[in-house]
C-alpha atoms as a PDB file:
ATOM      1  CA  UNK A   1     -19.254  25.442  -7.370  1.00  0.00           C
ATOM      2  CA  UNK A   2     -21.136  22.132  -6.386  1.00  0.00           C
ATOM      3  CA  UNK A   3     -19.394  19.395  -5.019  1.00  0.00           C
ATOM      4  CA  UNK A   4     -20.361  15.772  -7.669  1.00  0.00           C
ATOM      5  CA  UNK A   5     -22.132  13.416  -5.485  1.00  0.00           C
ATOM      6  CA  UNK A   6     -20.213  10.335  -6.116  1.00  0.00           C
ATOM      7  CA  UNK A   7     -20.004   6.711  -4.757  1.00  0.00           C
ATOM      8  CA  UNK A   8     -17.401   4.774  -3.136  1.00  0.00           C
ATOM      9  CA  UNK A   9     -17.702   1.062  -1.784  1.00  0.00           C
ATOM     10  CA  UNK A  10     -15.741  -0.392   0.561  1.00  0.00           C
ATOM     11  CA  UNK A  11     -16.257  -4.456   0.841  1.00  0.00           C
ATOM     12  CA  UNK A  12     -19.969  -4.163   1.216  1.00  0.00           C
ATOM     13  CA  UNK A  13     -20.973  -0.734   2.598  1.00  0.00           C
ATOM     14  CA  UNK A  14     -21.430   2.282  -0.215  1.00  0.00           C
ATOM     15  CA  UNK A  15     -20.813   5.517   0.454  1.00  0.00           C
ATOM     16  CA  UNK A  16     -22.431   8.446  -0.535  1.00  0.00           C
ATOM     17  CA  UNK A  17     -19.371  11.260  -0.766  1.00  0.00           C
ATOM     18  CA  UNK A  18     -20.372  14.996  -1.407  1.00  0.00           C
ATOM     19  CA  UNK A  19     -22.240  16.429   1.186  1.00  0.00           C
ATOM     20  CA  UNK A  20     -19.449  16.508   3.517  1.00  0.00           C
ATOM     21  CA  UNK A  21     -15.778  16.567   3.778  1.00  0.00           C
ATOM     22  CA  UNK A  22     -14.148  13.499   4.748  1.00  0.00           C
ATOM     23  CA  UNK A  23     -10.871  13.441   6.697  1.00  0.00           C
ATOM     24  CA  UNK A  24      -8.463  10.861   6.633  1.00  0.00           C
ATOM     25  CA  UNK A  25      -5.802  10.518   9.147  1.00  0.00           C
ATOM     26  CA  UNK A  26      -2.317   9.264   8.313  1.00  0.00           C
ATOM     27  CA  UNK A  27      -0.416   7.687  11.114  1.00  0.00           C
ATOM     28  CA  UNK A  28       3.508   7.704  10.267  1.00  0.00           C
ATOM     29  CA  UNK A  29       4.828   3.971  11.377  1.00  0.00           C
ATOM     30  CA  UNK A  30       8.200   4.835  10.491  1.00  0.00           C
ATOM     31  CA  UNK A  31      11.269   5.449  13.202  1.00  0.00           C
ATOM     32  CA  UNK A  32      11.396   9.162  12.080  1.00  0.00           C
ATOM     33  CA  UNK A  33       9.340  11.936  13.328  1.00  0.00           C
ATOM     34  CA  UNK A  34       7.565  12.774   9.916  1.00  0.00           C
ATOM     35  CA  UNK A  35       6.222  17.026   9.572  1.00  0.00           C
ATOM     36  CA  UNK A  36       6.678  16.855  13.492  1.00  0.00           C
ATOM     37  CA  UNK A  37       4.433  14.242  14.043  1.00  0.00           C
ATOM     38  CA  UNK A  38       5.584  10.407  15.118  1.00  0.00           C
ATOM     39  CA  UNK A  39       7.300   8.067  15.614  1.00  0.00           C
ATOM     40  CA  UNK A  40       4.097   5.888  15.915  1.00  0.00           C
ATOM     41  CA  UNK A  41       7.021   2.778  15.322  1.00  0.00           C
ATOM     42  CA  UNK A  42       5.578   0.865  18.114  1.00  0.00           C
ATOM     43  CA  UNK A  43       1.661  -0.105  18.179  1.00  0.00           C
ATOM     44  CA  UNK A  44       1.074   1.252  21.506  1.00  0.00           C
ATOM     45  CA  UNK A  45       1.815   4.803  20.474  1.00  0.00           C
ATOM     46  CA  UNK A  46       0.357   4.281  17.137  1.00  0.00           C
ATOM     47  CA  UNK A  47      -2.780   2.784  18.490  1.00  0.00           C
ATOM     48  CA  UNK A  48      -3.177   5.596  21.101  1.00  0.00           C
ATOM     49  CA  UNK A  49      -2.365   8.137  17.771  1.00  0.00           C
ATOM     50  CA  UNK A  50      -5.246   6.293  16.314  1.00  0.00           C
ATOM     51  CA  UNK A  51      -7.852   7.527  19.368  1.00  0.00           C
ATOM     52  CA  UNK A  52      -6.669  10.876  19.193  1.00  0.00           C
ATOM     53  CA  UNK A  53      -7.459  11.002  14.834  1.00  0.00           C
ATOM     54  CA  UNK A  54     -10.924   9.386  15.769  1.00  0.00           C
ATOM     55  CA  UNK A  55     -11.443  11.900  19.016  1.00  0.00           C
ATOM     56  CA  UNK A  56     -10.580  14.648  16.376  1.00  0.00           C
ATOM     57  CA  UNK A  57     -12.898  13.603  13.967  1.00  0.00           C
ATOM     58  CA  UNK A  58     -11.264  11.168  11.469  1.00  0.00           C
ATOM     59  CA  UNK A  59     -13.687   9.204   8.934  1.00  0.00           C
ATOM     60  CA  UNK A  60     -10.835   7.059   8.300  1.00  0.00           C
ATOM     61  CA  UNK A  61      -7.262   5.527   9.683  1.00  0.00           C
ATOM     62  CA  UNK A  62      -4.681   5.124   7.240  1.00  0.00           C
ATOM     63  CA  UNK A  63      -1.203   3.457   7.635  1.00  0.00           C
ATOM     64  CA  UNK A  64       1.810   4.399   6.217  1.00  0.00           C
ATOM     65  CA  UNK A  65       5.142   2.932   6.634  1.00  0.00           C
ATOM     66  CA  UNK A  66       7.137   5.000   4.491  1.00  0.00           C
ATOM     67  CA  UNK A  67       6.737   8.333   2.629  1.00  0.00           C
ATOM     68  CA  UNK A  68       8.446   8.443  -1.149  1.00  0.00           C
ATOM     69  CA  UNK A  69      11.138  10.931  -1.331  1.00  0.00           C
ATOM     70  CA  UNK A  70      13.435  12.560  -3.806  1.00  0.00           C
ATOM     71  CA  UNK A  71      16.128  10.496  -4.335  1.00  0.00           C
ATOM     72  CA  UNK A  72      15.799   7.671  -2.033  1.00  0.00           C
ATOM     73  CA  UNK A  73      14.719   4.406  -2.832  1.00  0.00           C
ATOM     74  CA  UNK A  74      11.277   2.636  -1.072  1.00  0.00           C
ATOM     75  CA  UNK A  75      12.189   0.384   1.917  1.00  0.00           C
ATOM     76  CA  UNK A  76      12.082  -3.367   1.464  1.00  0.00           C
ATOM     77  CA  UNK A  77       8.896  -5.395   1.538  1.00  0.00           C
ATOM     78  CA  UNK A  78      10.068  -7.289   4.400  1.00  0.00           C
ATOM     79  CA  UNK A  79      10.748  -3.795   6.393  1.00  0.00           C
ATOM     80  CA  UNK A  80       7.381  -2.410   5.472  1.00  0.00           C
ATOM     81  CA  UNK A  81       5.675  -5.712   6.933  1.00  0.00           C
ATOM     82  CA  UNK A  82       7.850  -5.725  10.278  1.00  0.00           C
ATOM     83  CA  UNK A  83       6.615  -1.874  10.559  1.00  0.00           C
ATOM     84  CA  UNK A  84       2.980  -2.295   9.388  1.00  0.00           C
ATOM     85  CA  UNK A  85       1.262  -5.774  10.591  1.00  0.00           C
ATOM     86  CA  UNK A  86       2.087  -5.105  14.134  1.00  0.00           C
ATOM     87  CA  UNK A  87       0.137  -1.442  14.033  1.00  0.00           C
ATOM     88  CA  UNK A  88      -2.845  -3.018  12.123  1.00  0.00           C
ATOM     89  CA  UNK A  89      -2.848  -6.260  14.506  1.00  0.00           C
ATOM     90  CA  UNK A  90      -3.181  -3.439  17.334  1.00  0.00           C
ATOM     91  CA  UNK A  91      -5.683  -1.749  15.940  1.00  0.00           C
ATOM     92  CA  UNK A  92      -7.962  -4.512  14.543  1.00  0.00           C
ATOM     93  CA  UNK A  93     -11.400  -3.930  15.642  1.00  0.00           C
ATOM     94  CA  UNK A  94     -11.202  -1.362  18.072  1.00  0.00           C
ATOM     95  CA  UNK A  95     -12.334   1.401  15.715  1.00  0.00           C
ATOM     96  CA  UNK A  96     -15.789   3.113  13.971  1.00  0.00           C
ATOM     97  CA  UNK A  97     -13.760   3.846  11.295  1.00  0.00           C
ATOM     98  CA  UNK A  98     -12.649   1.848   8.132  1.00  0.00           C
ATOM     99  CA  UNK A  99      -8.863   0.767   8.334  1.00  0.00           C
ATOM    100  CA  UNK A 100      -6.357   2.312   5.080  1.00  0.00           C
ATOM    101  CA  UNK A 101      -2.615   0.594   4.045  1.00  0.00           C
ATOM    102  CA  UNK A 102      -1.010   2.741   2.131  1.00  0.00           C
ATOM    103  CA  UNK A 103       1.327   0.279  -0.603  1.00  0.00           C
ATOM    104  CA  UNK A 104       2.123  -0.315  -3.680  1.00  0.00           C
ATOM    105  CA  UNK A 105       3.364  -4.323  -3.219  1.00  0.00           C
ATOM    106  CA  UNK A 106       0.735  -7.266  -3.802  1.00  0.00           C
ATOM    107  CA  UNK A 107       1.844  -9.070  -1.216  1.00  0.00           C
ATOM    108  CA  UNK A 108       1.861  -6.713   1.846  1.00  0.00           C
ATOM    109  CA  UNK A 109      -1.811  -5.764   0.615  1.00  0.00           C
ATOM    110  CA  UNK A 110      -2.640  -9.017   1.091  1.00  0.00           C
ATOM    111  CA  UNK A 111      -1.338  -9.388   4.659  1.00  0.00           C
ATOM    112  CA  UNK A 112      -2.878  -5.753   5.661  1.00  0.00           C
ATOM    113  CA  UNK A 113      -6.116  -6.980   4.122  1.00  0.00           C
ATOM    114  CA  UNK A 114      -5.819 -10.100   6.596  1.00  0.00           C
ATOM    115  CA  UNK A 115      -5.097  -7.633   9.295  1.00  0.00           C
ATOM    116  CA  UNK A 116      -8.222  -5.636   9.036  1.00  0.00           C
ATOM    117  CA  UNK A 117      -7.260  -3.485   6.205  1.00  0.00           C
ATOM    118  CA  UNK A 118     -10.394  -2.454   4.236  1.00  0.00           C
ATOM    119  CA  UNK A 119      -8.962   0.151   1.758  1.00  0.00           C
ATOM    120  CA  UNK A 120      -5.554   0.040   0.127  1.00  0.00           C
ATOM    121  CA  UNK A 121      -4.001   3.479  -1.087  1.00  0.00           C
ATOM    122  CA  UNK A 122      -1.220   3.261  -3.924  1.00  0.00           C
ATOM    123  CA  UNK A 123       0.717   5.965  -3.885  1.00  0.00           C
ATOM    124  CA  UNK A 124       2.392   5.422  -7.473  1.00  0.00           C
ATOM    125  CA  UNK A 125      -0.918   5.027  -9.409  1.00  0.00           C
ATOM    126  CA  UNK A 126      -0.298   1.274 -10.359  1.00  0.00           C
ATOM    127  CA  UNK A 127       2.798   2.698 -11.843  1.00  0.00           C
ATOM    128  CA  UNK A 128       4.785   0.153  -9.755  1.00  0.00           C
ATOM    129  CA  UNK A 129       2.949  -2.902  -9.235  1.00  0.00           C
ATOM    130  CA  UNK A 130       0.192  -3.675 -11.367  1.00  0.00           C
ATOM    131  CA  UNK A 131      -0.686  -7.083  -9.929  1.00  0.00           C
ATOM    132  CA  UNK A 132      -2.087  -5.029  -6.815  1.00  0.00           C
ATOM    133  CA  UNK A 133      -5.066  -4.811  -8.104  1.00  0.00           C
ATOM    134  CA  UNK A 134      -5.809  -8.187  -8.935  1.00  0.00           C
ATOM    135  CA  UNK A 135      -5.452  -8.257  -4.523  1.00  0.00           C
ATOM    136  CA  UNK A 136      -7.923  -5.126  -4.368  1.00  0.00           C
ATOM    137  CA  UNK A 137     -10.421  -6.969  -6.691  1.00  0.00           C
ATOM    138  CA  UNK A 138     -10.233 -10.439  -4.883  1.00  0.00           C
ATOM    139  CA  UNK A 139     -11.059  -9.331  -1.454  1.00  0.00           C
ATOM    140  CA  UNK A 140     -13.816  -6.130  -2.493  1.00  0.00           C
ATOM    141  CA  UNK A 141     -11.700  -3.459  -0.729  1.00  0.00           C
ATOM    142  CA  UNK A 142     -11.689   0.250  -1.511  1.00  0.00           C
ATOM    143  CA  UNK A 143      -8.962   1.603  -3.486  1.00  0.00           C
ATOM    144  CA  UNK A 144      -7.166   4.818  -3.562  1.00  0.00           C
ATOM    145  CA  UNK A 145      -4.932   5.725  -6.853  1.00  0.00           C
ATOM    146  CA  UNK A 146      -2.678   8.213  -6.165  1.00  0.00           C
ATOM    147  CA  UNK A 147      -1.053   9.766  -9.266  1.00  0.00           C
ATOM    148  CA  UNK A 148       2.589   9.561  -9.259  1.00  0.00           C
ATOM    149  CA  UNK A 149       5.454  11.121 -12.137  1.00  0.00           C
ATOM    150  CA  UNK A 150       8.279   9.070 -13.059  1.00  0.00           C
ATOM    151  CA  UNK A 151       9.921   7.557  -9.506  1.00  0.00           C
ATOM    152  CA  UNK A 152      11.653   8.672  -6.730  1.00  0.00           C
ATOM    153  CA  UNK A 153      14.900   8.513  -7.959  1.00  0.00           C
ATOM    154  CA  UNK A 154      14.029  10.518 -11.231  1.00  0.00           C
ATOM    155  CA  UNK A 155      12.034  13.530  -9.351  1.00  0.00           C
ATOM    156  CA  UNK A 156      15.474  15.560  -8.795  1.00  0.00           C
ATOM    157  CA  UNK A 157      15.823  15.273 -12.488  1.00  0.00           C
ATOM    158  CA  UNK A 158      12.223  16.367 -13.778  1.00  0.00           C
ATOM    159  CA  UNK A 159      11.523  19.555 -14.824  1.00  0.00           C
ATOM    160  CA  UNK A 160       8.523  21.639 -15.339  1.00  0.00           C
ATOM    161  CA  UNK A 161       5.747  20.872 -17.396  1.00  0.00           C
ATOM    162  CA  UNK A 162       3.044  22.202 -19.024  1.00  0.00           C
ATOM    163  CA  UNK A 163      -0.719  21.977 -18.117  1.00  0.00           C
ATOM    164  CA  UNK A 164      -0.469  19.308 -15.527  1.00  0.00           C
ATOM    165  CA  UNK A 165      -3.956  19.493 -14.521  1.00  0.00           C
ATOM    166  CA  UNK A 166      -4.751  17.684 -18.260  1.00  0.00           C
ATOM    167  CA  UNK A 167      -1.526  15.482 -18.091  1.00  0.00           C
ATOM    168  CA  UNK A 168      -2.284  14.022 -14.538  1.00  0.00           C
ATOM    169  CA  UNK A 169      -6.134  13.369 -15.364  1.00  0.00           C
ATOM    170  CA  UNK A 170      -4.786  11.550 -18.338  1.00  0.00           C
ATOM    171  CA  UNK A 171      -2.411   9.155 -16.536  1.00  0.00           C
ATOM    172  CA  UNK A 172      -5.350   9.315 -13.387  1.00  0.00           C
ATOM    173  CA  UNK A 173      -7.958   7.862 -16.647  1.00  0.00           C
ATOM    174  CA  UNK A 174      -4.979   5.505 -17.772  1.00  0.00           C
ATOM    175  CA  UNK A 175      -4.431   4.154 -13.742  1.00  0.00           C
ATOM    176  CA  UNK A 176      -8.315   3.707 -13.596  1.00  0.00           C
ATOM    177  CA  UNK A 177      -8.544   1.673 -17.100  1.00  0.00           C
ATOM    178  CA  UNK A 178      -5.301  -0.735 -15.876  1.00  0.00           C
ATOM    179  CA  UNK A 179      -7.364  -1.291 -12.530  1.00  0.00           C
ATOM    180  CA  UNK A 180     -10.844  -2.163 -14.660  1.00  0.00           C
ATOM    181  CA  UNK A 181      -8.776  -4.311 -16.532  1.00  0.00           C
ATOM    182  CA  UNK A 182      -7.596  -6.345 -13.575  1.00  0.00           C
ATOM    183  CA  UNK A 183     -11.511  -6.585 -12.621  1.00  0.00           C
ATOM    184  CA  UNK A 184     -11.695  -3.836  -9.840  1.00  0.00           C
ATOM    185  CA  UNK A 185     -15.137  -2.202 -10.188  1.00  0.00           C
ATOM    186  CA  UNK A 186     -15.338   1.439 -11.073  1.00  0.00           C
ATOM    187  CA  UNK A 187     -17.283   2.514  -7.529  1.00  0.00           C
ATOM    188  CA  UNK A 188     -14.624   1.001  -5.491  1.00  0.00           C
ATOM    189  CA  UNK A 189     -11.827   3.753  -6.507  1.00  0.00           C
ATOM    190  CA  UNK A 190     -10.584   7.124  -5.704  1.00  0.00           C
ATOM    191  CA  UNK A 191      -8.165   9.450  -6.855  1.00  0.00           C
ATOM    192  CA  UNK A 192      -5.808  11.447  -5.599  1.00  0.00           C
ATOM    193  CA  UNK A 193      -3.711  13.642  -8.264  1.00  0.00           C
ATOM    194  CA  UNK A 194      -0.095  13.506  -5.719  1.00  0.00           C
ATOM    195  CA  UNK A 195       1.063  16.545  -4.506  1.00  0.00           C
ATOM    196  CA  UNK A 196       4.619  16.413  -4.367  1.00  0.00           C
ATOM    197  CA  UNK A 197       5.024  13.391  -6.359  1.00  0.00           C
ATOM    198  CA  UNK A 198       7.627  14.292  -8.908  1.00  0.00           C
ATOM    199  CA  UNK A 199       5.879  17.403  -8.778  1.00  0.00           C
ATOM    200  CA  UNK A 200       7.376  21.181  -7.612  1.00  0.00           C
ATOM    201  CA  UNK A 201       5.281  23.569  -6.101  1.00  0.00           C
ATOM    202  CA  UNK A 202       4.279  25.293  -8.803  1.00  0.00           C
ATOM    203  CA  UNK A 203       2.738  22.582 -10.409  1.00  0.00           C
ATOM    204  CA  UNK A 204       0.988  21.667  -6.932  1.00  0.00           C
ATOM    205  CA  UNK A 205      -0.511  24.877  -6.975  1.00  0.00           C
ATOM    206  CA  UNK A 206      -1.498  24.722 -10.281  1.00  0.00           C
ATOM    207  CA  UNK A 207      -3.233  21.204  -9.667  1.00  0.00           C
ATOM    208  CA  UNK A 208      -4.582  22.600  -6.644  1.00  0.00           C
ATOM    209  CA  UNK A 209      -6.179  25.645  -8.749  1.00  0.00           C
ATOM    210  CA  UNK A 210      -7.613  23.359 -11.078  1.00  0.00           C
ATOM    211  CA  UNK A 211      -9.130  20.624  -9.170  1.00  0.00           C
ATOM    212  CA  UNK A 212     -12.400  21.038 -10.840  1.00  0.00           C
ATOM    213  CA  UNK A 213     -11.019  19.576 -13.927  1.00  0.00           C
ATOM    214  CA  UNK A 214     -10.749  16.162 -12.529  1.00  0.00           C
ATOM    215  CA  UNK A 215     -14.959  16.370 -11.681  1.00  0.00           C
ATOM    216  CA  UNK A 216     -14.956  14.677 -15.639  1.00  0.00           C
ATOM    217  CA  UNK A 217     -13.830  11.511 -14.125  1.00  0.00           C
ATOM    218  CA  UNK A 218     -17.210  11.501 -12.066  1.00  0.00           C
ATOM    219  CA  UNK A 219     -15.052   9.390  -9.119  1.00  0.00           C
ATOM    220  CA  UNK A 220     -14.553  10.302  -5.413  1.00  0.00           C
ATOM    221  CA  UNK A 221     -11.243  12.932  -4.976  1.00  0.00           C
ATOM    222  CA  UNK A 222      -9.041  12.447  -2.331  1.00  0.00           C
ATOM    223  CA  UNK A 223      -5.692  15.306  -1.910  1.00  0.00           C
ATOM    224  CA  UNK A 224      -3.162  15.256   0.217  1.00  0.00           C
ATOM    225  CA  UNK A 225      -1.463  17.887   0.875  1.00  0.00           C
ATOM    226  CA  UNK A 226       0.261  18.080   4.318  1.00  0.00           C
ATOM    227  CA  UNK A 227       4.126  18.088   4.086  1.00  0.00           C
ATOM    228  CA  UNK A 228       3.536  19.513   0.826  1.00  0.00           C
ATOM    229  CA  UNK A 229       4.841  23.148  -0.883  1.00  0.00           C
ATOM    230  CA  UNK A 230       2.803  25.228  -2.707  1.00  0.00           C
ATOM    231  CA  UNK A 231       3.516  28.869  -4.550  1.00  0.00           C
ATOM    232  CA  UNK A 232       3.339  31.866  -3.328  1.00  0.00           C
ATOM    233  CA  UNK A 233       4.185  35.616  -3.417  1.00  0.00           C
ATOM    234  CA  UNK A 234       6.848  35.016  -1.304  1.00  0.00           C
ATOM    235  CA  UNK A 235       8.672  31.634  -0.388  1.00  0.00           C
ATOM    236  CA  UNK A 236       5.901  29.870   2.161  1.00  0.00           C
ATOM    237  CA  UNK A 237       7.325  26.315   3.961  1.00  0.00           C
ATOM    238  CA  UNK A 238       5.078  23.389   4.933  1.00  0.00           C
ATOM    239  CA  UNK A 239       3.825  24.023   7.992  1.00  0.00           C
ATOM    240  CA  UNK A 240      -0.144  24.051   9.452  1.00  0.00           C
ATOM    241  CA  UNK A 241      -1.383  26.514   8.269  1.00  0.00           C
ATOM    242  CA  UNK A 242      -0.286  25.561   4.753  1.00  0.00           C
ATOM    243  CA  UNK A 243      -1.942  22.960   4.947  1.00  0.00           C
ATOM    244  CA  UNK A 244      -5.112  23.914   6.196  1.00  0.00           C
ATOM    245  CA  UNK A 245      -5.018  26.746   3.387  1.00  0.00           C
ATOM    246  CA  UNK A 246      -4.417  24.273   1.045  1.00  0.00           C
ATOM    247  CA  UNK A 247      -7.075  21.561   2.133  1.00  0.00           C
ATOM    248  CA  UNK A 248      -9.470  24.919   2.285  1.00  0.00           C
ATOM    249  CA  UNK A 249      -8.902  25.735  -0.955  1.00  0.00           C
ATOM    250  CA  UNK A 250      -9.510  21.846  -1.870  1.00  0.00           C
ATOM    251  CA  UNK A 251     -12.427  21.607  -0.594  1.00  0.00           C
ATOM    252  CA  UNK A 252     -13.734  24.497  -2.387  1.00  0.00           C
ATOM    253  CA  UNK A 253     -12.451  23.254  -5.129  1.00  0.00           C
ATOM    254  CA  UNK A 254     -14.273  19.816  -5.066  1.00  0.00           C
ATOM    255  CA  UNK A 255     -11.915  17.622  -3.155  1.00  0.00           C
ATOM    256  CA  UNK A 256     -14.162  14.841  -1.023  1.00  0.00           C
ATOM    257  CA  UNK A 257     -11.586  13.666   1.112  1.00  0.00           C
ATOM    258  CA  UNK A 258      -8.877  15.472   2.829  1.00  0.00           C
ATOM    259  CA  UNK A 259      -5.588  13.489   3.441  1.00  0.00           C
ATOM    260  CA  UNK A 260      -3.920  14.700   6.737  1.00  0.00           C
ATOM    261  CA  UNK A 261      -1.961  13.605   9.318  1.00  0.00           C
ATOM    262  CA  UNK A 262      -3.036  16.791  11.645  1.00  0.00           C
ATOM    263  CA  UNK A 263      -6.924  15.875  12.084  1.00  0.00           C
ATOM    264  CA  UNK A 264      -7.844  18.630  14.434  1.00  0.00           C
ATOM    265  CA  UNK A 265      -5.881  21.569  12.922  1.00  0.00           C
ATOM    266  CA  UNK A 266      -7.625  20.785   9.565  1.00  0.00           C
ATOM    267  CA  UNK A 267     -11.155  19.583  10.728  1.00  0.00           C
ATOM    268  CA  UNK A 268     -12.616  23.165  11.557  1.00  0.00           C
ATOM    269  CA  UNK A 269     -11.545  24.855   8.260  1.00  0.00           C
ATOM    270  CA  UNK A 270     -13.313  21.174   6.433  1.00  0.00           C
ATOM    271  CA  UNK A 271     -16.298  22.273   8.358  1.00  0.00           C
ATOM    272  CA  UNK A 272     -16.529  25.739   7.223  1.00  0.00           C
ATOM    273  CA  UNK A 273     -15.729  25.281   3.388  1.00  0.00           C
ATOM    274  CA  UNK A 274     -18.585  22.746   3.849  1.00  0.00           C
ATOM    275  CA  UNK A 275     -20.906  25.551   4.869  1.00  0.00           C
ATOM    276  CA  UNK A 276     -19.603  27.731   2.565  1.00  0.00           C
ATOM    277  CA  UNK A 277     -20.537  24.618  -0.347  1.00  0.00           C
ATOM    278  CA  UNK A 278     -24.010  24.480   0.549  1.00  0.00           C
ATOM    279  CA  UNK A 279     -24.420  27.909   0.309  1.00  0.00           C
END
């Protein structure tokens, strides 16, 4: 199947998504190894984490100070700007590549904007904090919506559910329509449907087979799915090669970008479903 050729702009510069894979490489700044990978706490090691994503072949740099889990609550704004703005002021300028902050708060936008920021990711789909993108629209920054169900402290509690595929494009469309509404243009967003996000891995694999069906919103797709479980004939844990399976199958599948925080174990397999694309 054909990838859609879609848009994204980021302050001035449009991209043209679609011919290639994109990669995007998450750098943990949290005081916990995350899926083996960190701490990148102080913005030495996260800086020199940053060379090695761009070495490997990363089209972007995203920052994350936290990672939402079942049945803990998101750290304070004050904690995510001691762990952030020190990372960013690091890595201001020294890169090719365009600069991600991955939150859902206004006001630490704001400051990771001022810090060289040039695309924010929110990882509960405006679900949280609408006001963010009022901060998205003033400053013409890219913007990542990344579908999240119900919160954190509810995703022990959910249980399965039909047809996701058509229930997540829905509250994707619904996400997309709040952000228009708070004047962020249409070309400046992405999606991302949130593996794992009050989700079980069932329903990630079913998302994951049916990633065509979000081509209707005509907008770039983004998935992450490293740290992430999936179905299988027999019980499979995150690991590698789960993930590069699953960002295979993505890709295939019509995903643009690929959301991972293991750049050169995924970059190869990007490469080849790329070939395999154009036919």
């Amino acid at each position: 199947m054909p990838r859609n050729k879609v848009e994204w702009k980021i302050k001035k510069e449009l991209w043209r998504l679609g011919e290639r894979t994109l990669i995007c490489g998450v750098i943990p700044i949290t005081p916990d190894p995350v899926d083996g990978l960190g701490p990148f706490e102080d913005p030495d090691r996260a800086f020199v984490r940053a060379t090695e994503l761009i070495d490997a072949g990363a089209d972007i740099l995203e920052f994350t100070t936290d990672f939402l889990r079942p049945g803990r609550k998101p750290i304070e704004e004050a904690e995510e700007l001691r762990r952030l703005i020190p990372a960013l002021k690091r890595v201001k300028g020294r890169f090719p590549v365009p600069v991600c902050a991955e939150t859902f708060r206004p006001a630490v936008a704001e400051k990771a904007i001022e810090h060289g920021a040039v695309i924010i990711r929110d990882p509960s789909g405006l679900t949280l904090e609408q006001d963010l993108a009022k901060v998205v629209m003033q400053h013409d920054v890219g913007f990542i919506l990344q579908h999240m169900r119900g919160t954190p402290q509810t995703w022990a509690k959910l249980g399965a559910w039909k047809d996701p595929a058509s229930l997540v494009s829905a509250e994707l469309s619904a996400a997309l329509n709040r952000a228009g509404r708070m004047g962020v243009e249409r070309n400046r967003l992405v999606i991302d449907p949130g593996f794992g996000m009050g989700k079980r891995k069932e329903t990630n694999t079913e998302l994951l087979v049916a990633l065509d069906d979000f081509h209707k919103l005509r907008l770039p797709l983004m998935v992450s799915p490293f740290g992430q479980q999936f179905d299988a004939e027999i019980p499979v844990e995150p690991c590698a090669a789960t993930t590069v399976a699953a960002a295979t199958m993505a890709v295939l599948r019509g995903a643009h970008i690929v959301r991972v925080a293991d750049v050169s174990g995924v970059r190869p397999a990007t490469l080849v479903a790329d070939q395999a694309l154009r036919g």
